[in-house]
Protein backbone atom coordinates (compact mmCIF):
# COMPACT_ATOMS: atom_id res chain seq x y z
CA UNK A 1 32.98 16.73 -16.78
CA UNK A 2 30.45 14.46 -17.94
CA UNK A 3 29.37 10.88 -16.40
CA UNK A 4 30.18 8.25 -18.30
CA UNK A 5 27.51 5.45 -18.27
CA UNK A 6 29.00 2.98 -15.61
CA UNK A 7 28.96 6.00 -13.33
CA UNK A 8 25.60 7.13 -13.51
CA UNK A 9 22.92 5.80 -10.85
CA UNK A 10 19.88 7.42 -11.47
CA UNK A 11 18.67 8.52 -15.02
CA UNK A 12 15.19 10.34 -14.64
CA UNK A 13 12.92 10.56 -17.68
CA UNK A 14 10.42 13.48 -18.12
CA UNK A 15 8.31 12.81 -21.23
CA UNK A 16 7.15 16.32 -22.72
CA UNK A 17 5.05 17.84 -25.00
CA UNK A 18 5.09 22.16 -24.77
CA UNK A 19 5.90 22.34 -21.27
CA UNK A 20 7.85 25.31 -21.40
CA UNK A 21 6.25 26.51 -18.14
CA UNK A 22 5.73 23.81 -15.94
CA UNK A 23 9.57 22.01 -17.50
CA UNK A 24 11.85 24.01 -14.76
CA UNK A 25 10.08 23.67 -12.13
CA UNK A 26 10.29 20.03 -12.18
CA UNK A 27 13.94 20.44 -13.44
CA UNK A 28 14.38 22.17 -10.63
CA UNK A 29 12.90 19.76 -8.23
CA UNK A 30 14.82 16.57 -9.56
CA UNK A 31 18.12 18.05 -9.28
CA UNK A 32 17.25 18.55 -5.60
CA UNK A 33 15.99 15.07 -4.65
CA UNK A 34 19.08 13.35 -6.47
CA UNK A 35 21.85 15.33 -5.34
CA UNK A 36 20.58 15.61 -1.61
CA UNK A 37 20.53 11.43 -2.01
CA UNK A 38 23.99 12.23 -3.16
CA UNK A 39 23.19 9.98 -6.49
CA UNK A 40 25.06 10.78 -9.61
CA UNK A 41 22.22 11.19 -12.21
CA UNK A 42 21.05 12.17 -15.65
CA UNK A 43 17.80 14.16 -16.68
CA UNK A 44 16.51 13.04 -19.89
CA UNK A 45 13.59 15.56 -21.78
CA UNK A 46 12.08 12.90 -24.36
CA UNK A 47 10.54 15.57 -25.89
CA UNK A 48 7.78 14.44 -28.05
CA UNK A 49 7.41 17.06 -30.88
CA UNK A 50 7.23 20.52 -28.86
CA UNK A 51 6.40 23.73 -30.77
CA UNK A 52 7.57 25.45 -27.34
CA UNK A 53 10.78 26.41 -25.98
CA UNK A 54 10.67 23.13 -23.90
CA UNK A 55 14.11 21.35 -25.36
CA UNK A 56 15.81 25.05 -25.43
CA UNK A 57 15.21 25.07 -21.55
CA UNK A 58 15.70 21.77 -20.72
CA UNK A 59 18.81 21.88 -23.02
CA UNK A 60 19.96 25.19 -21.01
CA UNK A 61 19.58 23.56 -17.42
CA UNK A 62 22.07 20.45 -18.56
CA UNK A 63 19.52 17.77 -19.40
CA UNK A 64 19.37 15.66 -22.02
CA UNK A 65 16.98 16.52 -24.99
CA UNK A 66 15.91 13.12 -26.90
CA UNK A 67 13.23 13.71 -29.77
CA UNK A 68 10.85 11.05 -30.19
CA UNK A 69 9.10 11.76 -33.76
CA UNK A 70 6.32 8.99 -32.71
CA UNK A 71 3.56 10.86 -30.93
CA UNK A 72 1.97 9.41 -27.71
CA UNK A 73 3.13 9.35 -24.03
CA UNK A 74 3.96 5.50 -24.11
CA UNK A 75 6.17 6.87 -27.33
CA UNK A 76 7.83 9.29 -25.37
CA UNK A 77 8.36 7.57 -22.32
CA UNK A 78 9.72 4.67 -24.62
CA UNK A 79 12.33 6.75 -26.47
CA UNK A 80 13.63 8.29 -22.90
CA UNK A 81 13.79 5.10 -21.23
CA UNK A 82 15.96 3.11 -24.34
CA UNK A 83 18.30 6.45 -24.26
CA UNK A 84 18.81 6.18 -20.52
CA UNK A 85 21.82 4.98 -19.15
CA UNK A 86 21.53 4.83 -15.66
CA UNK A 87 21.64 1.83 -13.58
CA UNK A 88 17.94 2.50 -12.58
CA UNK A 89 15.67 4.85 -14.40
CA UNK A 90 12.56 6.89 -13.06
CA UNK A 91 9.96 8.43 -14.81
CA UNK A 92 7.22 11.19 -14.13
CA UNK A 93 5.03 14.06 -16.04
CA UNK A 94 6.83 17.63 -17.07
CA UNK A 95 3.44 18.98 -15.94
CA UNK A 96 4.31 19.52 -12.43
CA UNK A 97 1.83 16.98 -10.74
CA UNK A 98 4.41 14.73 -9.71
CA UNK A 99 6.19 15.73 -6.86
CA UNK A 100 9.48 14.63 -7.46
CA UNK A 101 11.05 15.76 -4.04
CA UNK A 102 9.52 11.72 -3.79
CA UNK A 103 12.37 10.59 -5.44
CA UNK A 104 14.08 9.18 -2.39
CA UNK A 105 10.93 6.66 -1.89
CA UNK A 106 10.97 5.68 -5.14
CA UNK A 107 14.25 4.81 -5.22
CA UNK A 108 15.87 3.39 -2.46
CA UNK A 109 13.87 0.28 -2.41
CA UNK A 110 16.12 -0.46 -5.68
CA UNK A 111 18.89 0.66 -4.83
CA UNK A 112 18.75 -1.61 -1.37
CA UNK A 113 17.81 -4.42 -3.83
CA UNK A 114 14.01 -4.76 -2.05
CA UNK A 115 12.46 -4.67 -5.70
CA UNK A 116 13.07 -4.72 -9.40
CA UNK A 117 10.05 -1.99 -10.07
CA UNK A 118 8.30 0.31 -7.65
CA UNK A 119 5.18 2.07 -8.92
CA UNK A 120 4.16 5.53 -7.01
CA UNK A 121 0.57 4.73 -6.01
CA UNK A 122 -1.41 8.34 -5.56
CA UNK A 123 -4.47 6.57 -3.80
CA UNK A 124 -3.00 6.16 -0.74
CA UNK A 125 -1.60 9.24 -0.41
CA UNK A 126 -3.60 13.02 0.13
CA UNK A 127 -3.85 14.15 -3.13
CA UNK A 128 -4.29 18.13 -3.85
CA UNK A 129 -7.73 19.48 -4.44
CA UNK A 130 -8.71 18.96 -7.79
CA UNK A 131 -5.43 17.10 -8.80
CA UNK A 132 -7.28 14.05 -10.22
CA UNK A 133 -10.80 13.65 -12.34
CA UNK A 134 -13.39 12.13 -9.63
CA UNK A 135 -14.06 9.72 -12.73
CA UNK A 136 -10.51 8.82 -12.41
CA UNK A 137 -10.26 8.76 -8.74
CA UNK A 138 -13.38 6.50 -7.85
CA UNK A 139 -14.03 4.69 -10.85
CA UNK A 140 -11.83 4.45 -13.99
CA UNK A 141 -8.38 3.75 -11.92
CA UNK A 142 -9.86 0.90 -9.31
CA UNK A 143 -11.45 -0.59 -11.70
CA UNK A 144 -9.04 -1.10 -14.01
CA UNK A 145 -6.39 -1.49 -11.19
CA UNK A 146 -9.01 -4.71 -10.24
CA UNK A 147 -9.16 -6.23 -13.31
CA UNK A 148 -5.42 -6.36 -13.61
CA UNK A 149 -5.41 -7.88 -10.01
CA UNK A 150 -7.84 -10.56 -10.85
CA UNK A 151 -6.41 -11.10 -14.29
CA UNK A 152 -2.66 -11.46 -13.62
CA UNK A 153 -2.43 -12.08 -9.78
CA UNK A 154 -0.88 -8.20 -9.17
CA UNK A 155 -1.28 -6.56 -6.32
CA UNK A 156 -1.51 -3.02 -8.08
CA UNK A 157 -3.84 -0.45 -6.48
CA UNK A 158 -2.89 2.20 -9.05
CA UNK A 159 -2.64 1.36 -12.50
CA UNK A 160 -2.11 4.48 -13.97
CA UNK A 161 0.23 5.97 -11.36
CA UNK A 162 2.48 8.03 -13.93
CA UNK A 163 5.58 7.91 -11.33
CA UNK A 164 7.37 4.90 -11.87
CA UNK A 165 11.11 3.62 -11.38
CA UNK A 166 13.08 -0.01 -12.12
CA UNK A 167 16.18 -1.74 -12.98
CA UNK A 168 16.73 -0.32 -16.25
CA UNK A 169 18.20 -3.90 -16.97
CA UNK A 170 14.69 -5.35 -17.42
CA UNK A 171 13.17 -2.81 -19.44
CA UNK A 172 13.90 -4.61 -22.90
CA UNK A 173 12.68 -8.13 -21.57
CA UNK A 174 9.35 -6.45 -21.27
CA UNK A 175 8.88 -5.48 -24.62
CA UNK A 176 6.43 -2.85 -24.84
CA UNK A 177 4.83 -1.55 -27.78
CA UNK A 178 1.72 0.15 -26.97
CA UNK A 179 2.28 4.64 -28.14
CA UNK A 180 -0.60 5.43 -25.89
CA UNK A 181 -1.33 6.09 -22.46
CA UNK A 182 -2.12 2.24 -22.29
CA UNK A 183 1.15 2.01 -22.11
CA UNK A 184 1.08 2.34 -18.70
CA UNK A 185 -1.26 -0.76 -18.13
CA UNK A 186 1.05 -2.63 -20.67
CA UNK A 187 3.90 -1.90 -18.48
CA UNK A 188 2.15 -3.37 -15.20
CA UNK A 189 1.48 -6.86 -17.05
CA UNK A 190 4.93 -7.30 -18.19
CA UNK A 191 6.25 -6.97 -14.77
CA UNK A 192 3.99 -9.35 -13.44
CA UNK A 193 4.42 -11.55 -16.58
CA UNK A 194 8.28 -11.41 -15.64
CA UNK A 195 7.75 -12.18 -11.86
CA UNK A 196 9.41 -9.36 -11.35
CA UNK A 197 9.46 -8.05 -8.00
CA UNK A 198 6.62 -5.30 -7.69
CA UNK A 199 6.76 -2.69 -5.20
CA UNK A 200 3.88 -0.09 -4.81
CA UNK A 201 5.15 3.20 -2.30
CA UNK A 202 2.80 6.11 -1.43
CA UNK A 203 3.30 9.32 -3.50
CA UNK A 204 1.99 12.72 -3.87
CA UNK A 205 0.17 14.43 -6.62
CA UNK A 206 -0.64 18.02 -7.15
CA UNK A 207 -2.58 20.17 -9.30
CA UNK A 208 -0.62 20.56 -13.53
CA UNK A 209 0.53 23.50 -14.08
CA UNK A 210 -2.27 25.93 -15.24
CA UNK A 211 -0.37 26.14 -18.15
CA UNK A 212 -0.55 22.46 -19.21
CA UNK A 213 -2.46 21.65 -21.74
CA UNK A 214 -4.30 18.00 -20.69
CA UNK A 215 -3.44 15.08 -23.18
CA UNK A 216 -5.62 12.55 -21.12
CA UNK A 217 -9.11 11.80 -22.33
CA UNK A 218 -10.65 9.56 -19.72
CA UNK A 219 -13.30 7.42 -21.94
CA UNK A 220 -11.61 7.51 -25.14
CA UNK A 221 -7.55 6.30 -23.04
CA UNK A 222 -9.60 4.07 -20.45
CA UNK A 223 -11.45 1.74 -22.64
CA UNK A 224 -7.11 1.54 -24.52
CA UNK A 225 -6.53 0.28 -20.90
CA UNK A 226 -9.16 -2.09 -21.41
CA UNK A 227 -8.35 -3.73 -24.21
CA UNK A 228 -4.92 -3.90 -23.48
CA UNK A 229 -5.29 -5.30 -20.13
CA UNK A 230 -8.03 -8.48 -21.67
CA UNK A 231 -5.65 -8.66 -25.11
CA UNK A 232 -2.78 -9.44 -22.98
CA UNK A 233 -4.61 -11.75 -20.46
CA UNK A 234 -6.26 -13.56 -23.64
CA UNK A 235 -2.77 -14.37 -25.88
């Protein structure tokens, strides 16, 4: 029988684009982590113009298939999030970096009403050889991580940690536009911009799947960040 939306907890949002073999795996992974919280829960594929068989499997393991015709992760994140209808709502990549048997810590700080938003921060955490650019590791993340602390006040060590979960009540008073991967740094400025209460917990992150083709291209996305983070400061 299906949950109606007052009864659903948890709705988890995997944006994709032709992640046919890395998609059940994480499938997989989520189901796991919510039912052994014992959360009633939906899995939403925003799927964001696959060629693949990525919405026939998701479709096939019970999860909700959402196309979102605008290209871009913060696009596809967007269109999962706005067709959630949990009471919170967690993202992560369908690439299988994101272990999502860290559900549990990314959750229950909302659900015992300790935060509003709690970002997954992959700094302080070991992260699996070669899961991260050392461009990304040591320089493009803290820096822009900084400037957002300096800027806005937020104490945010990981800017473009890509596991994140909130009240999905909020997400509409934030207003985000950006299609991008600066999405992500659009998200963090909002929430401060709200005074929203900001959580960051210690997560995981392992190598994509060797399948997974990478959308991230560090110069070109980090100077987005950039000018995202100084537009917003400077409205």
């Amino acid at each position: 029988m299906a949950l109606s939306e007052k009864d659903i907890v948890l709705s988890v949002v995997l944006p994709c684009l032709n992640e046919e073999a890395s998609l059940p795996f994480c499938l997989s992974e989520i189901r796991q982590a919510a039912e052994k919280m014992h959360l009633s829960y939906e899995i939403i594929v925003a799927d964001n113009g696959s060629t693949d068989a990525s919405a026939k499997l998701a479709e096939q393991f019970g999860a909700r298939v959402v196309s979102v015709k605008k290209r871009g992760y913060g696009s596809a994140v967007n269109g999962g999030i706005l067709a959630a209808q949990g009471t919170f709502v967690l993202f992560g990549d369908a690439d299988c970096s994101y272990p999502f048997y860290d559900i549990p810590k990314m959750v229950t700080p909302l659900l015992e009403n300790r935060a509003d938003f709690v970002l997954g921060n992959r700094l302080n955490n070991t992260l699996e050889a070669g899961a991260m650019p050392w461009l990304n590791r040591y320089f493009g993340t803290p820096v822009l991580s900084a400037l957002i602390r300096w800027l806005y006040g937020m104490p945010v060590y990981d800017c473009n940690g890509g596991m994140r979960a909130f009240r999905r009540d909020i997400y509409k008073s934030l207003r985000l536009k950006q299609p991008g991967m600066e999405y992500a740094s659009e998200m963090l400025i909002a929430v401060s911009k709200q005074k929203l209460r900001y959580l960051e917990v210690p997560v995981a992150l392992r190598c994509a799947h060797p399948a997974h083709k990478p959308y991230l291209r560090p110069w070109r996305d980090g100077l987005r960040h950039l000018r995202t983070i100084l537009k917003e400061f400077f409205k």
